[in-house]
Protein backbone atom coordinates (compact mmCIF):
# COMPACT_ATOMS: atom_id res chain seq x y z
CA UNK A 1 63.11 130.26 -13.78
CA UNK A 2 59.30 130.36 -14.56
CA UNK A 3 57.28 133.08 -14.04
CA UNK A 4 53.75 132.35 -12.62
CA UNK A 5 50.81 134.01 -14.42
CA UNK A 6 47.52 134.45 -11.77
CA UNK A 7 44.57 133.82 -13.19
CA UNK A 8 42.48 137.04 -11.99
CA UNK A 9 39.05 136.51 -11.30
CA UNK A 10 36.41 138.26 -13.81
CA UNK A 11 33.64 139.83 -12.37
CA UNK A 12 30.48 142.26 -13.99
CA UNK A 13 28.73 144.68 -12.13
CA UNK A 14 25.12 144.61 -12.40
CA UNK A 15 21.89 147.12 -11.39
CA UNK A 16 20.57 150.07 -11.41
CA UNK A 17 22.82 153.20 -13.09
CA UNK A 18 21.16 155.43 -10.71
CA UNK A 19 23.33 153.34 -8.14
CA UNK A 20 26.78 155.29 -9.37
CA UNK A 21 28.16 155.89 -6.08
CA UNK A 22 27.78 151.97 -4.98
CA UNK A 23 28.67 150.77 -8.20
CA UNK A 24 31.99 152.84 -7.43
CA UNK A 25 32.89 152.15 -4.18
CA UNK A 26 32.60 147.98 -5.03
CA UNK A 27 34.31 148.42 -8.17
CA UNK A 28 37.54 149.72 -6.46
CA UNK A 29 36.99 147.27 -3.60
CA UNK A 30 36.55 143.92 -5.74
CA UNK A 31 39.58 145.34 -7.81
CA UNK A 32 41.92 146.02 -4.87
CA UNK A 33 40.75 142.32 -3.78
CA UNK A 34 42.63 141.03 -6.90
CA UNK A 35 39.79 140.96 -9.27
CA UNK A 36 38.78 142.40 -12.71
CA UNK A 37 36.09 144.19 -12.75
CA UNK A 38 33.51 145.43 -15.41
CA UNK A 39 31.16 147.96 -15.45
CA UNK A 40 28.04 149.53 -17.10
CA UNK A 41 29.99 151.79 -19.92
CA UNK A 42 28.32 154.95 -18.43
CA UNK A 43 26.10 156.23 -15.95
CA UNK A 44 24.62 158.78 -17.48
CA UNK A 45 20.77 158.25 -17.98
CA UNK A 46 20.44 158.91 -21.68
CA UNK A 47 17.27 155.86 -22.28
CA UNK A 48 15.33 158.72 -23.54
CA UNK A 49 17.69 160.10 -26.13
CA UNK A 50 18.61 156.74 -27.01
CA UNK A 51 17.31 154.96 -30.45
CA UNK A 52 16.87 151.32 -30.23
CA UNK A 53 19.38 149.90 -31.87
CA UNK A 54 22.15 151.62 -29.69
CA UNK A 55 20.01 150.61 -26.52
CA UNK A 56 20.12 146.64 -28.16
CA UNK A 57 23.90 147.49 -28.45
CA UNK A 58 24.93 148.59 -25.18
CA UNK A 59 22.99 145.28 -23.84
CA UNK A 60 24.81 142.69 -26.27
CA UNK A 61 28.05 144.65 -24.85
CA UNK A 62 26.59 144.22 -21.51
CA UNK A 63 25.71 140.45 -22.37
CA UNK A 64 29.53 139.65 -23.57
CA UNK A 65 31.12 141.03 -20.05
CA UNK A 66 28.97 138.48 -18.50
CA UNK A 67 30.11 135.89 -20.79
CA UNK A 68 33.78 136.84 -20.24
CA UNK A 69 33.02 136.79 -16.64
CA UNK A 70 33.09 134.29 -13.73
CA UNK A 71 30.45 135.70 -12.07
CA UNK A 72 28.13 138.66 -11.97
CA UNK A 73 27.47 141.45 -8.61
CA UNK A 74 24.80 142.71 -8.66
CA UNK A 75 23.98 146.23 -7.14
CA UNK A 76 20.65 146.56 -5.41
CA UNK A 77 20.61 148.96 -2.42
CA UNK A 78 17.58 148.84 -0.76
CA UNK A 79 16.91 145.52 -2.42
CA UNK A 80 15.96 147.42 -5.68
CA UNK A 81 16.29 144.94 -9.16
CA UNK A 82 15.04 147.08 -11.58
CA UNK A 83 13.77 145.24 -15.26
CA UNK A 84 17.11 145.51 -17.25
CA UNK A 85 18.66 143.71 -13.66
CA UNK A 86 16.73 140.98 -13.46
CA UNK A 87 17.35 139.93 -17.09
CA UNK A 88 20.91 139.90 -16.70
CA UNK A 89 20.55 137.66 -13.71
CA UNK A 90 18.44 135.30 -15.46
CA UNK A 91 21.19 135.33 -18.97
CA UNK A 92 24.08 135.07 -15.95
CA UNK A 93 22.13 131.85 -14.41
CA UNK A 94 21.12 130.46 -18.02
CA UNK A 95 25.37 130.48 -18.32
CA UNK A 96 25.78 129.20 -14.76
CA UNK A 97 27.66 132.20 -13.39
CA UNK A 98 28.31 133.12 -9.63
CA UNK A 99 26.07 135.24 -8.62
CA UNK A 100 26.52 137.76 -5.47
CA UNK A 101 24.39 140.25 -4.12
CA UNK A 102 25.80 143.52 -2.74
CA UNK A 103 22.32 143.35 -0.51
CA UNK A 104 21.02 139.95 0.82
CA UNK A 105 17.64 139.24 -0.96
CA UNK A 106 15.02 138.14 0.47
């Protein structure tokens, strides 16, 4: 008897911090769909506390979910892609990852 191993879909969660609550509530939705799912590591807004070399850190770490990933969702209520966002849309389509949009964009 063989035991069959699913292949769980890997997905990164993209946007706005501010966005905790949404960023949430699709987490444990995608998840309870069957996928995994990864997040920012915190939502806590520390950019001003923050030196620059653990900001450049927390975006390679950011950068290697997306590479582990199948495809990136990205968070923008209200249609909002903040700076940050937008780059990790462009490095997810420079590696030809799905992309989905909690918000249709116009």
């Amino acid at each position: 008897m063989s035991i069959v191993k699913k292949k769980y879909n890997i997905i990164t969660l993209c946007g706005s911090i501010k966005f905790k609550t949404e960023f949430m509530k699709v987490q444990e939705k995608l998840t309870l769909e069957g996928n995994i799912v990864f997040t920012p590591n915190f939502f806590n807004n520390l950019k001003d506390e923050m030196n620059i070399e653990t900001k450049n850190m927390l975006d390679k770490m950011h950068r290697q979910k997306i590479d582990m990933s199948n495809e990136i969702y990205v968070i923008n209520v209200g249609g909002y892609i903040g700076e940050s966002t937008k780059s990790e849309i462009e490095y997810a389509e420079a590696k030809r990852k799905k992309i989905t949009y909690l918000e249709n964009i116009k």
